[in-house]
ModelCIF file with pLDDT and N, C-alpha, C, O atoms, coordinates in Angstrom:
data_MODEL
#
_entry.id   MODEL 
#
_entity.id                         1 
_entity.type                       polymer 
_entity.pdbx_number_of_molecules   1 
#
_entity_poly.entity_id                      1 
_entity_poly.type                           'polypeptide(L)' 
_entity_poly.nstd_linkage                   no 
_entity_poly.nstd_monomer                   no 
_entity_poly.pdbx_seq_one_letter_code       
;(UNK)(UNK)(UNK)(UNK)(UNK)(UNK)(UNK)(UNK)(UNK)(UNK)(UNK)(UNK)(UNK)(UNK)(UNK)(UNK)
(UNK)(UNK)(UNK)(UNK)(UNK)(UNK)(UNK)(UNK)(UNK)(UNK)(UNK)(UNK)(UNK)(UNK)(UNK)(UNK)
(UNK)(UNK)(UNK)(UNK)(UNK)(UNK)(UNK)(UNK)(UNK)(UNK)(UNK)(UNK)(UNK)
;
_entity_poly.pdbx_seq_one_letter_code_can   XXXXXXXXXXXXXXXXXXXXXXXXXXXXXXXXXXXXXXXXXXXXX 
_entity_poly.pdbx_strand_id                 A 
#
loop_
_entity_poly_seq.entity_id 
_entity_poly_seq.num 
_entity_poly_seq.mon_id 
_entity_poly_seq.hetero 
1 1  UNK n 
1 2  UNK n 
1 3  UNK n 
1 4  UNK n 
1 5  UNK n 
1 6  UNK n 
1 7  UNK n 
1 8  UNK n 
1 9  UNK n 
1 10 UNK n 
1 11 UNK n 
1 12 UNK n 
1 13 UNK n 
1 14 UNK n 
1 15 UNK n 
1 16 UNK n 
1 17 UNK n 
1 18 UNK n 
1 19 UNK n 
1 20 UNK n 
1 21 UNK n 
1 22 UNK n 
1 23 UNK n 
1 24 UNK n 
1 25 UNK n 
1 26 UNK n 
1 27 UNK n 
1 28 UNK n 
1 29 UNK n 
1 30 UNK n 
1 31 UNK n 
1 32 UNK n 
1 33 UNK n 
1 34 UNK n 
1 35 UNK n 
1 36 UNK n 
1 37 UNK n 
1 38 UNK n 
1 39 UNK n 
1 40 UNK n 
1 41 UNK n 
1 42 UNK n 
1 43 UNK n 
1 44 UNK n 
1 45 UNK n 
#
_struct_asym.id          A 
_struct_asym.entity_id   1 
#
loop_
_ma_qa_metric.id 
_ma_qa_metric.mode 
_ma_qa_metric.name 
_ma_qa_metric.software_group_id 
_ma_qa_metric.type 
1 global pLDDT . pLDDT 
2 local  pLDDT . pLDDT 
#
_ma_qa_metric_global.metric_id      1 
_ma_qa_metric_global.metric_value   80.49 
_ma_qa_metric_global.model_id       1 
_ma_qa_metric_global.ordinal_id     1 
#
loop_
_ma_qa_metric_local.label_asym_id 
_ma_qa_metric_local.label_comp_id 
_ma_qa_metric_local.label_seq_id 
_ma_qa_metric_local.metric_id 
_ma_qa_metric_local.metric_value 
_ma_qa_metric_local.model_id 
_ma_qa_metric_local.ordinal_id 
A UNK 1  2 68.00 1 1  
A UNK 2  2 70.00 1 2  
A UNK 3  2 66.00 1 3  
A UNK 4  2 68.00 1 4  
A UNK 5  2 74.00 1 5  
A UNK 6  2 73.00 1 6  
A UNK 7  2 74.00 1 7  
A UNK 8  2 80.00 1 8  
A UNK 9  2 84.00 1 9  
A UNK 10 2 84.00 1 10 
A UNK 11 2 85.00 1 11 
A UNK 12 2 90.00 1 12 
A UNK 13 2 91.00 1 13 
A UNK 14 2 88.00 1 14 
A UNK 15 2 91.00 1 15 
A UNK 16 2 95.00 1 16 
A UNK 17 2 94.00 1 17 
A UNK 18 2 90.00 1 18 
A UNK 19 2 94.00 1 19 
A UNK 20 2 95.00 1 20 
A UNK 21 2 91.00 1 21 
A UNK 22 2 90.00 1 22 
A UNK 23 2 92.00 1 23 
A UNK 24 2 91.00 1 24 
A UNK 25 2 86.00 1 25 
A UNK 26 2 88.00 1 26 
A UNK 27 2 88.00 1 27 
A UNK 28 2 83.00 1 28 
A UNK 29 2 80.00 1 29 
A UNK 30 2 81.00 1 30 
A UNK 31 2 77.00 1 31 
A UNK 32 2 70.00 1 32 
A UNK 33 2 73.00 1 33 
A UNK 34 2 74.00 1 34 
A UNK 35 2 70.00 1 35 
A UNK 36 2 63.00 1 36 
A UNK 37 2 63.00 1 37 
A UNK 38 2 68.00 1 38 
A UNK 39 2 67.00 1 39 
A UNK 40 2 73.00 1 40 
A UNK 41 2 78.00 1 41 
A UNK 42 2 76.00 1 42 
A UNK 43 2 81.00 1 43 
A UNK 44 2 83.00 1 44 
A UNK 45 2 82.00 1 45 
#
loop_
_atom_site.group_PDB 
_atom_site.id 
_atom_site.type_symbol 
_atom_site.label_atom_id 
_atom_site.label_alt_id 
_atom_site.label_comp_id 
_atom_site.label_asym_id 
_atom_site.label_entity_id 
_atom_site.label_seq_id 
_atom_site.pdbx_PDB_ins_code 
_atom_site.Cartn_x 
_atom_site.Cartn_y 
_atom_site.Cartn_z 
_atom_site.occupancy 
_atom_site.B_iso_or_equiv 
_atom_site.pdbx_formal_charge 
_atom_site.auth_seq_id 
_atom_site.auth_comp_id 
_atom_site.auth_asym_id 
_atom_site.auth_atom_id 
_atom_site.pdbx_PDB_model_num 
ATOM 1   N N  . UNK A 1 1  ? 139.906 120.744 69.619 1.00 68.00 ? 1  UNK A N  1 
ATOM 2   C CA . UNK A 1 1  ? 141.201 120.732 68.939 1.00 68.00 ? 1  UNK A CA 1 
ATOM 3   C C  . UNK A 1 1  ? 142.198 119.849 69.680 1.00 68.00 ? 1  UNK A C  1 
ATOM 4   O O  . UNK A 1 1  ? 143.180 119.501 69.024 1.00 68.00 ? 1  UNK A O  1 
ATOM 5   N N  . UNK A 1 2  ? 142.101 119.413 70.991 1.00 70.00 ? 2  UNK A N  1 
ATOM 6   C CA . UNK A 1 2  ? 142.911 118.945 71.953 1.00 70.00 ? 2  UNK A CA 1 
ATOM 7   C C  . UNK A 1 2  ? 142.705 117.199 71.477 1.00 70.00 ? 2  UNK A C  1 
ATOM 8   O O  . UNK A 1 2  ? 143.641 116.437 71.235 1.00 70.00 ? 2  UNK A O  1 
ATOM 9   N N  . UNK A 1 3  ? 141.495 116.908 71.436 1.00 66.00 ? 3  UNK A N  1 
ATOM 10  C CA . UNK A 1 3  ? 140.882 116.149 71.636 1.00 66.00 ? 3  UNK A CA 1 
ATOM 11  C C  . UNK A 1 3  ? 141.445 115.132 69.829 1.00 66.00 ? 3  UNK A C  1 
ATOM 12  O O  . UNK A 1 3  ? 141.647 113.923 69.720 1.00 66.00 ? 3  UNK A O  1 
ATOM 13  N N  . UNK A 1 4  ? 141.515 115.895 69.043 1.00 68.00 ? 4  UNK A N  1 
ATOM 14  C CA . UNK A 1 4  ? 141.948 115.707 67.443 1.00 68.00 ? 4  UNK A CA 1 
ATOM 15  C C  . UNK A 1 4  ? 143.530 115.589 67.342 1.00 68.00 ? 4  UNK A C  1 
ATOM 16  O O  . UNK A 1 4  ? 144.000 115.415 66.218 1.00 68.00 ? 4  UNK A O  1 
ATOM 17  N N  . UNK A 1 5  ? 144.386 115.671 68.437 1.00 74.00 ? 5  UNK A N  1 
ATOM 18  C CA . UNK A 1 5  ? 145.999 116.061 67.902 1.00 74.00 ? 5  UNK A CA 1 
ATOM 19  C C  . UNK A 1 5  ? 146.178 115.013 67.875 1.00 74.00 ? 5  UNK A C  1 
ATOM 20  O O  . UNK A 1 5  ? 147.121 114.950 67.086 1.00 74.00 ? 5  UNK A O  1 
ATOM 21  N N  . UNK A 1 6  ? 145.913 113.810 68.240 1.00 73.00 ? 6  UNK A N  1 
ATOM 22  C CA . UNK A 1 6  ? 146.732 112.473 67.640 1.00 73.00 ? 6  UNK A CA 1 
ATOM 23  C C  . UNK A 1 6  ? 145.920 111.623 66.991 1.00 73.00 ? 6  UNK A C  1 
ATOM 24  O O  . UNK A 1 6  ? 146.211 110.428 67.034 1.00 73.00 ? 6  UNK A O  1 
ATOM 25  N N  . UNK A 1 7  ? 144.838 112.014 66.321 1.00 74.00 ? 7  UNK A N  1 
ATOM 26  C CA . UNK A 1 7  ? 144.751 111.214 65.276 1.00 74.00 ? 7  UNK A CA 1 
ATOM 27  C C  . UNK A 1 7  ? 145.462 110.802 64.549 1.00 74.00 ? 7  UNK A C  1 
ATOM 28  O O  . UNK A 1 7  ? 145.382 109.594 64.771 1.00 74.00 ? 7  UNK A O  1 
ATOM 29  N N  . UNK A 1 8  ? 146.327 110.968 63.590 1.00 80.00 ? 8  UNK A N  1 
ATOM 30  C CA . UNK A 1 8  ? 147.300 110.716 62.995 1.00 80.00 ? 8  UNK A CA 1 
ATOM 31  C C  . UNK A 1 8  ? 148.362 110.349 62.922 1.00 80.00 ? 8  UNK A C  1 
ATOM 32  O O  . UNK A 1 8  ? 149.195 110.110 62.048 1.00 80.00 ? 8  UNK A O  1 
ATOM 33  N N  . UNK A 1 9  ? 148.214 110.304 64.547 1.00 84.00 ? 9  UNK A N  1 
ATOM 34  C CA . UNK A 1 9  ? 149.784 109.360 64.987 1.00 84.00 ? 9  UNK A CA 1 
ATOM 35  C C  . UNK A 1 9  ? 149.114 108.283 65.587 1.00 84.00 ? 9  UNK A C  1 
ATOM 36  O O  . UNK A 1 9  ? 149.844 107.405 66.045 1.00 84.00 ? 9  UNK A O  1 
ATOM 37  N N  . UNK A 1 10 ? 147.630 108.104 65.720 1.00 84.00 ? 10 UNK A N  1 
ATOM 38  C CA . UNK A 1 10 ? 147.292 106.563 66.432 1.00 84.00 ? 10 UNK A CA 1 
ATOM 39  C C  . UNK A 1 10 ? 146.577 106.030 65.047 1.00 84.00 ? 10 UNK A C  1 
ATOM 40  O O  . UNK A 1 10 ? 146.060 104.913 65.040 1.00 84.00 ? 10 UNK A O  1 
ATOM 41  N N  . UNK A 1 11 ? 146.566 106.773 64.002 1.00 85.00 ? 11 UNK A N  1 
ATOM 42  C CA . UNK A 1 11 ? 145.893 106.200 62.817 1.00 85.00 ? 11 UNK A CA 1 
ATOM 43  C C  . UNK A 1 11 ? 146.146 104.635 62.459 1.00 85.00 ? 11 UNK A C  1 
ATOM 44  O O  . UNK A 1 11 ? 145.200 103.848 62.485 1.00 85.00 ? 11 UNK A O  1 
ATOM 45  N N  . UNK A 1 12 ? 147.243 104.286 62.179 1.00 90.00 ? 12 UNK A N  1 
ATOM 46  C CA . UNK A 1 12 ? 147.910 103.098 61.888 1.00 90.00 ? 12 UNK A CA 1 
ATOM 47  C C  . UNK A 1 12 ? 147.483 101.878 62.777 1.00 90.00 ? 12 UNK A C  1 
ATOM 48  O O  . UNK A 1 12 ? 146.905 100.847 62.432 1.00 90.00 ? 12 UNK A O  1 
ATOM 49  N N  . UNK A 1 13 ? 147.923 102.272 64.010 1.00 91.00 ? 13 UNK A N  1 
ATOM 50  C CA . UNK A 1 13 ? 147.050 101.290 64.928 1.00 91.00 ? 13 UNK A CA 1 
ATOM 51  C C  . UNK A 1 13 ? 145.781 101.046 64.832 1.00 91.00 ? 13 UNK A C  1 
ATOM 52  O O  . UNK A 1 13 ? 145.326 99.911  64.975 1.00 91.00 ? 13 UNK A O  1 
ATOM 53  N N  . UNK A 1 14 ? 145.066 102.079 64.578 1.00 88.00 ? 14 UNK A N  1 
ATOM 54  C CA . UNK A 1 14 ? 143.181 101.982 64.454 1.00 88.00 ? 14 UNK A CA 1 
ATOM 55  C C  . UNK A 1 14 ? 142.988 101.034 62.934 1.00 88.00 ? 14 UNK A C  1 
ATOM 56  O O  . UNK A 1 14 ? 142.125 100.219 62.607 1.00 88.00 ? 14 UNK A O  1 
ATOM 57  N N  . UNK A 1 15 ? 143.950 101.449 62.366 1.00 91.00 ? 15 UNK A N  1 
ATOM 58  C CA . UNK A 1 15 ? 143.018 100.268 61.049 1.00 91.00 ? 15 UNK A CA 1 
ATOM 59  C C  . UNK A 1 15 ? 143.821 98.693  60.969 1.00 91.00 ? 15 UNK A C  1 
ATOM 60  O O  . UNK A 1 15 ? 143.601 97.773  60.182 1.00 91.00 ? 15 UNK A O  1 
ATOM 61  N N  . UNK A 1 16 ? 144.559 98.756  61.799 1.00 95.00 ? 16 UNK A N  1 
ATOM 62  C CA . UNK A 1 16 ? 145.593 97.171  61.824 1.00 95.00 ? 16 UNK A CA 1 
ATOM 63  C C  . UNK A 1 16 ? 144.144 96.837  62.691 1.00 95.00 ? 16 UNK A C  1 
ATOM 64  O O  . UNK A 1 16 ? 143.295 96.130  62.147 1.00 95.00 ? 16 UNK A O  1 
ATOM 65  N N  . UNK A 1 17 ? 143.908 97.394  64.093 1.00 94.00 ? 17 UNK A N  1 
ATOM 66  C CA . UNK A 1 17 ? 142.580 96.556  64.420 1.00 94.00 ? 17 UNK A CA 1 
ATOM 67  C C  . UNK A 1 17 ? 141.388 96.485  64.084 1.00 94.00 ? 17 UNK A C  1 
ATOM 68  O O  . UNK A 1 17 ? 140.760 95.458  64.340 1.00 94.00 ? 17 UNK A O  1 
ATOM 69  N N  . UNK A 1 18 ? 140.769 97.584  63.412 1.00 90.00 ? 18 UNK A N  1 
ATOM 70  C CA . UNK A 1 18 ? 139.637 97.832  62.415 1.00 90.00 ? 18 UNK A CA 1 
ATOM 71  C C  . UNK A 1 18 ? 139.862 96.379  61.393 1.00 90.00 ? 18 UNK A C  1 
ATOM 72  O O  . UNK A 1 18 ? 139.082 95.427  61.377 1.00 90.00 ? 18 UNK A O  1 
ATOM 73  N N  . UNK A 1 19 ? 141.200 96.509  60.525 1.00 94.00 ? 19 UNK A N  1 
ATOM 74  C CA . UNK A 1 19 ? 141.147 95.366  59.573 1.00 94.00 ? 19 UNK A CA 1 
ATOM 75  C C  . UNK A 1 19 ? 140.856 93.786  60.308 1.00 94.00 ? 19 UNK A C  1 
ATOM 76  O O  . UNK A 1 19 ? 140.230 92.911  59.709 1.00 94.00 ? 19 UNK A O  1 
ATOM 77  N N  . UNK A 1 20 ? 141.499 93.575  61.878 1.00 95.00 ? 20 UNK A N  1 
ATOM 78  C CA . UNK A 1 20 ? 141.314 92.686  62.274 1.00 95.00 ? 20 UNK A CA 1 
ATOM 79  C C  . UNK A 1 20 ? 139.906 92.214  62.518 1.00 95.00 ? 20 UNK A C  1 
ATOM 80  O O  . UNK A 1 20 ? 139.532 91.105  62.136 1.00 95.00 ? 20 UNK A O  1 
ATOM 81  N N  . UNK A 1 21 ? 139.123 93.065  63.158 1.00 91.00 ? 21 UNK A N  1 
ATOM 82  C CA . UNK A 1 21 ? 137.884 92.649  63.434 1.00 91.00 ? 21 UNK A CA 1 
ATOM 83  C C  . UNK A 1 21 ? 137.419 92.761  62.194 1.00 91.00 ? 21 UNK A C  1 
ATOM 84  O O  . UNK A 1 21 ? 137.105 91.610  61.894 1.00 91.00 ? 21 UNK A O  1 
ATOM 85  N N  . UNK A 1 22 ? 137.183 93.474  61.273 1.00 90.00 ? 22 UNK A N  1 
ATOM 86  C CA . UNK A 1 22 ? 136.722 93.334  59.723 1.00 90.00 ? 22 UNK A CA 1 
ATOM 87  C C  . UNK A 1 22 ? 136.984 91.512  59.112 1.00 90.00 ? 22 UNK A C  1 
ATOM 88  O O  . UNK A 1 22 ? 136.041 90.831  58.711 1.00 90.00 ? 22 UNK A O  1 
ATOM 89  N N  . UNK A 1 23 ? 138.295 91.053  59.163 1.00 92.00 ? 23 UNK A N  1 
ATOM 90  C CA . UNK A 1 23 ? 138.184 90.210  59.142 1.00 92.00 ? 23 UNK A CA 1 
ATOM 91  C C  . UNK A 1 23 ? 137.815 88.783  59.960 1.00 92.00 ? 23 UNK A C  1 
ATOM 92  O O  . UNK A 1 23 ? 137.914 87.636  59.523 1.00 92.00 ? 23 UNK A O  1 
ATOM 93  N N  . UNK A 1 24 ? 137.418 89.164  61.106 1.00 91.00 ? 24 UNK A N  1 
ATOM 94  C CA . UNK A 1 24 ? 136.868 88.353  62.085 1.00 91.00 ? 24 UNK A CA 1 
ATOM 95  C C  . UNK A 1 24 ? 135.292 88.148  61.656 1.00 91.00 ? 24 UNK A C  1 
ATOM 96  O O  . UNK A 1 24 ? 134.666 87.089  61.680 1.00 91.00 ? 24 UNK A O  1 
ATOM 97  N N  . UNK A 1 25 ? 134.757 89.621  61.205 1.00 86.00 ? 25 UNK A N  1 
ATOM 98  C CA . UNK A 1 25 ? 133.294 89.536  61.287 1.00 86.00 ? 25 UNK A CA 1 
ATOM 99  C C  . UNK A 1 25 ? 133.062 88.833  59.592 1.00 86.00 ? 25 UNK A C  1 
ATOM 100 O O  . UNK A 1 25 ? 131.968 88.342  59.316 1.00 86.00 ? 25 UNK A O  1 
ATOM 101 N N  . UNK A 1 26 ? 134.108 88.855  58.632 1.00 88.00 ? 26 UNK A N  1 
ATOM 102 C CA . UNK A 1 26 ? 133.652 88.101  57.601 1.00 88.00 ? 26 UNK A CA 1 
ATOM 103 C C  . UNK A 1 26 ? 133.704 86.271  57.620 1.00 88.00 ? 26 UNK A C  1 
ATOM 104 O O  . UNK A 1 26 ? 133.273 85.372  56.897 1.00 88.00 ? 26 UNK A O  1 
ATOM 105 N N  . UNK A 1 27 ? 134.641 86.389  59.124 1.00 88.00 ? 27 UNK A N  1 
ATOM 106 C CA . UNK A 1 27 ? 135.403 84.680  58.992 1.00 88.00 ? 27 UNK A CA 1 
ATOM 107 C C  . UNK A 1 27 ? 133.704 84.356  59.621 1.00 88.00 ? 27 UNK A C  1 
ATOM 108 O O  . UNK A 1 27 ? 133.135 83.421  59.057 1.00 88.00 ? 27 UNK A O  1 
ATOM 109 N N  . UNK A 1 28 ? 132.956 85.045  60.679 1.00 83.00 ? 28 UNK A N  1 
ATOM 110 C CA . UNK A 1 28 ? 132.165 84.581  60.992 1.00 83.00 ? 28 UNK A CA 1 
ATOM 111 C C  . UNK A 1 28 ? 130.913 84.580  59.865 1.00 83.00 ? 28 UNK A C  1 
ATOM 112 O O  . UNK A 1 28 ? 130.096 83.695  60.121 1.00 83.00 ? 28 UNK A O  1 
ATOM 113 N N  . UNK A 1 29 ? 130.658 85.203  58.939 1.00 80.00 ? 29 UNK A N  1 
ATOM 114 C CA . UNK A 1 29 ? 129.591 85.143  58.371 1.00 80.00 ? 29 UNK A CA 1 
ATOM 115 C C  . UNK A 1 29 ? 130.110 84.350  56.974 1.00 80.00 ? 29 UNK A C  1 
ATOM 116 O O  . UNK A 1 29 ? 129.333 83.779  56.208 1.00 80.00 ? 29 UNK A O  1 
ATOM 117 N N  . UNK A 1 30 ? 131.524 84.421  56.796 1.00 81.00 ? 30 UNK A N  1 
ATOM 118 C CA . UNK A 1 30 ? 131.099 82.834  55.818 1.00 81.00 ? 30 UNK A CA 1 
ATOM 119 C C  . UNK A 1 30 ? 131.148 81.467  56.631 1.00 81.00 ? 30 UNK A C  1 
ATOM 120 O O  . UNK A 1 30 ? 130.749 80.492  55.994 1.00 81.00 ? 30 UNK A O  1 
ATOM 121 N N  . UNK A 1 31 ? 131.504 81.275  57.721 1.00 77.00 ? 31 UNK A N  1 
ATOM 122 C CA . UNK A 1 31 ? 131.163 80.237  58.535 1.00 77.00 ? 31 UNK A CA 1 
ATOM 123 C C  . UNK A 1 31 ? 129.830 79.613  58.775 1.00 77.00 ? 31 UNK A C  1 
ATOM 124 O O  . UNK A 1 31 ? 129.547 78.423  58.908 1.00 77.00 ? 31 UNK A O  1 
ATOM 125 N N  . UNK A 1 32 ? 128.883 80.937  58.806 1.00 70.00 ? 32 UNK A N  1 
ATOM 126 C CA . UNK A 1 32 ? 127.736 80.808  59.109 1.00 70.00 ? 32 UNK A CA 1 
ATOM 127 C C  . UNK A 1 32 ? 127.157 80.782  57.306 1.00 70.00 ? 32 UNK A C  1 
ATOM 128 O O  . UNK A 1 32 ? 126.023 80.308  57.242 1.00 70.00 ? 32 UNK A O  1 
ATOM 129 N N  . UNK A 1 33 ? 127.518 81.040  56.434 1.00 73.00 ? 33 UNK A N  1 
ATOM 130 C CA . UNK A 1 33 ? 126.817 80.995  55.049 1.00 73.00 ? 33 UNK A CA 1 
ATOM 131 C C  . UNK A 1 33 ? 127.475 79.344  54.528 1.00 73.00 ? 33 UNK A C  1 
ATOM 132 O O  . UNK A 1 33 ? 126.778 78.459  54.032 1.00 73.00 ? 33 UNK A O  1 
ATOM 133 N N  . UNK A 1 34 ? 128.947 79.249  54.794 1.00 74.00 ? 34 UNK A N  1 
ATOM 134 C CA . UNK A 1 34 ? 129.023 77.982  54.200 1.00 74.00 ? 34 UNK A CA 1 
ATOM 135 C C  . UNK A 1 34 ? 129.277 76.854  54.684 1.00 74.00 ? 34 UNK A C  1 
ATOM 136 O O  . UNK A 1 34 ? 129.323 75.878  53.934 1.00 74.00 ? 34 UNK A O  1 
ATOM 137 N N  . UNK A 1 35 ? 129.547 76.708  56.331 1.00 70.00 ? 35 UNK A N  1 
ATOM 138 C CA . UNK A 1 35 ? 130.010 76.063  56.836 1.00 70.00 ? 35 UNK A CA 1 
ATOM 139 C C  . UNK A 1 35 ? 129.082 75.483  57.834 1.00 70.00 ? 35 UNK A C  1 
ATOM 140 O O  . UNK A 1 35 ? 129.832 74.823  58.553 1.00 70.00 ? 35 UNK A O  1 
ATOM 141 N N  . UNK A 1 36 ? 127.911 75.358  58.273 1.00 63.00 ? 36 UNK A N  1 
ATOM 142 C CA . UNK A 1 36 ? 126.939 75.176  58.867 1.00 63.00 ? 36 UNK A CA 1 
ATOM 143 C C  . UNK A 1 36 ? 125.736 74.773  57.840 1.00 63.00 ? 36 UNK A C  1 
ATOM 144 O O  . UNK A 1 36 ? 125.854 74.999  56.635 1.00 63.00 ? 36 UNK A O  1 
ATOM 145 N N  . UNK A 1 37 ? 124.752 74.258  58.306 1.00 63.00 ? 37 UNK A N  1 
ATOM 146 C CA . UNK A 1 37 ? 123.615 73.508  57.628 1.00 63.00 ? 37 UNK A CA 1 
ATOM 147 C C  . UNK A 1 37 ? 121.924 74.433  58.243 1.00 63.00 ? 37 UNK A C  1 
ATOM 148 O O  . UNK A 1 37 ? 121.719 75.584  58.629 1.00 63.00 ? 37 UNK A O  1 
ATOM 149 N N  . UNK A 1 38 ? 121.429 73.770  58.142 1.00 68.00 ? 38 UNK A N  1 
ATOM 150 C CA . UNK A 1 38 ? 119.996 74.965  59.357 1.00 68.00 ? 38 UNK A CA 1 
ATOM 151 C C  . UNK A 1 38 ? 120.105 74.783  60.250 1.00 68.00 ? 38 UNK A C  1 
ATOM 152 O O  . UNK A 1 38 ? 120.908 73.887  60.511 1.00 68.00 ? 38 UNK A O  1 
ATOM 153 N N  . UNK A 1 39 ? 119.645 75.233  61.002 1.00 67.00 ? 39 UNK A N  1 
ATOM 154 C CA . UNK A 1 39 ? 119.727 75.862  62.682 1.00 67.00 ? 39 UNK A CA 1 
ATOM 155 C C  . UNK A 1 39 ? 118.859 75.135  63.111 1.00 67.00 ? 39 UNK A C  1 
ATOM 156 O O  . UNK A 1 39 ? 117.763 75.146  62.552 1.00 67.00 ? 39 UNK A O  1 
ATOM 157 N N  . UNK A 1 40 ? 119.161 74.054  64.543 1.00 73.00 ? 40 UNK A N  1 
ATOM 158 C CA . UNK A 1 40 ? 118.286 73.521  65.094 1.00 73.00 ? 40 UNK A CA 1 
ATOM 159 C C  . UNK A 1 40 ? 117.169 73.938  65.744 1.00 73.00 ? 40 UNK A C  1 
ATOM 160 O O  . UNK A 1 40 ? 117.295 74.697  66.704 1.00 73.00 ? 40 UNK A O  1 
ATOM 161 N N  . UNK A 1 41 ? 116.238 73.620  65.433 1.00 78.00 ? 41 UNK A N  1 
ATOM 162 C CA . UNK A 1 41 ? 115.289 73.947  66.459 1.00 78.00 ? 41 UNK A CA 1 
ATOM 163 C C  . UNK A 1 41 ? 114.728 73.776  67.440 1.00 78.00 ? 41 UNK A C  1 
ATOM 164 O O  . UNK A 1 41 ? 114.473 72.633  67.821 1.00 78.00 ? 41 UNK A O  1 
ATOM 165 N N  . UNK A 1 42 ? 114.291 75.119  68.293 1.00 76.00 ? 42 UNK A N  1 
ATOM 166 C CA . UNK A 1 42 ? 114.673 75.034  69.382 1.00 76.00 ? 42 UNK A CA 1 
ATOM 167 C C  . UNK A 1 42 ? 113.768 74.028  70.038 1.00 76.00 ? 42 UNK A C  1 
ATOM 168 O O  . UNK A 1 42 ? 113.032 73.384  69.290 1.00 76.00 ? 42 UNK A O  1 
ATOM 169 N N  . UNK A 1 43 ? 113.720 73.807  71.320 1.00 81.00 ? 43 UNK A N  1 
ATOM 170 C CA . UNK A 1 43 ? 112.795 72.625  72.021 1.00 81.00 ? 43 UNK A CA 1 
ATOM 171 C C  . UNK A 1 43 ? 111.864 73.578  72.610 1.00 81.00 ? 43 UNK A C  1 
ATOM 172 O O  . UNK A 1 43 ? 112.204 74.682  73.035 1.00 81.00 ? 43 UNK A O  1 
ATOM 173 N N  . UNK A 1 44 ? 110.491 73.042  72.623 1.00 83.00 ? 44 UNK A N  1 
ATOM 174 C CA . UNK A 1 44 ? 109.120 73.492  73.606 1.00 83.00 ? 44 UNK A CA 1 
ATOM 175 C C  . UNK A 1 44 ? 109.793 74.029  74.696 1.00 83.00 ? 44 UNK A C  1 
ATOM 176 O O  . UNK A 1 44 ? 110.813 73.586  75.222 1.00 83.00 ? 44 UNK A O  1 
ATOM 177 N N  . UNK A 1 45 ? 109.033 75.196  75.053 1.00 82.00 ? 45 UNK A N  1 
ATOM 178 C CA . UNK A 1 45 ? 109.573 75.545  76.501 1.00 82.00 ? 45 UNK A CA 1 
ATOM 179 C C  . UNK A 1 45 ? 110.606 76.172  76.611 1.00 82.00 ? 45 UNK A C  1 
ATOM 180 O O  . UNK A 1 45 ? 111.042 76.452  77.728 1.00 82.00 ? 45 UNK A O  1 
#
């Protein structure tokens, strides 16, 4: 019960950075879907 009392007062903060990285992890995967070509491959060895 101790452990639960401020959820709700740090709520706001948790999804301003939740939304941030949410949108970090989409900037990276349309980067990687539209903005890049195939992946080099790698060298022997």
């Amino acid at each position: 019960e101790r452990l639960r009392e401020g959820f709700w007062r740090n709520l706001p903060l948790a999804l301003v950075v939740g939304g941030i990285m949410v949108w970090e992890m989409i900037t990276v995967l349309a980067y990687r879907i539209w903005g890049v070509g195939e992946p080099r491959p790698l060298p022997a060895g």
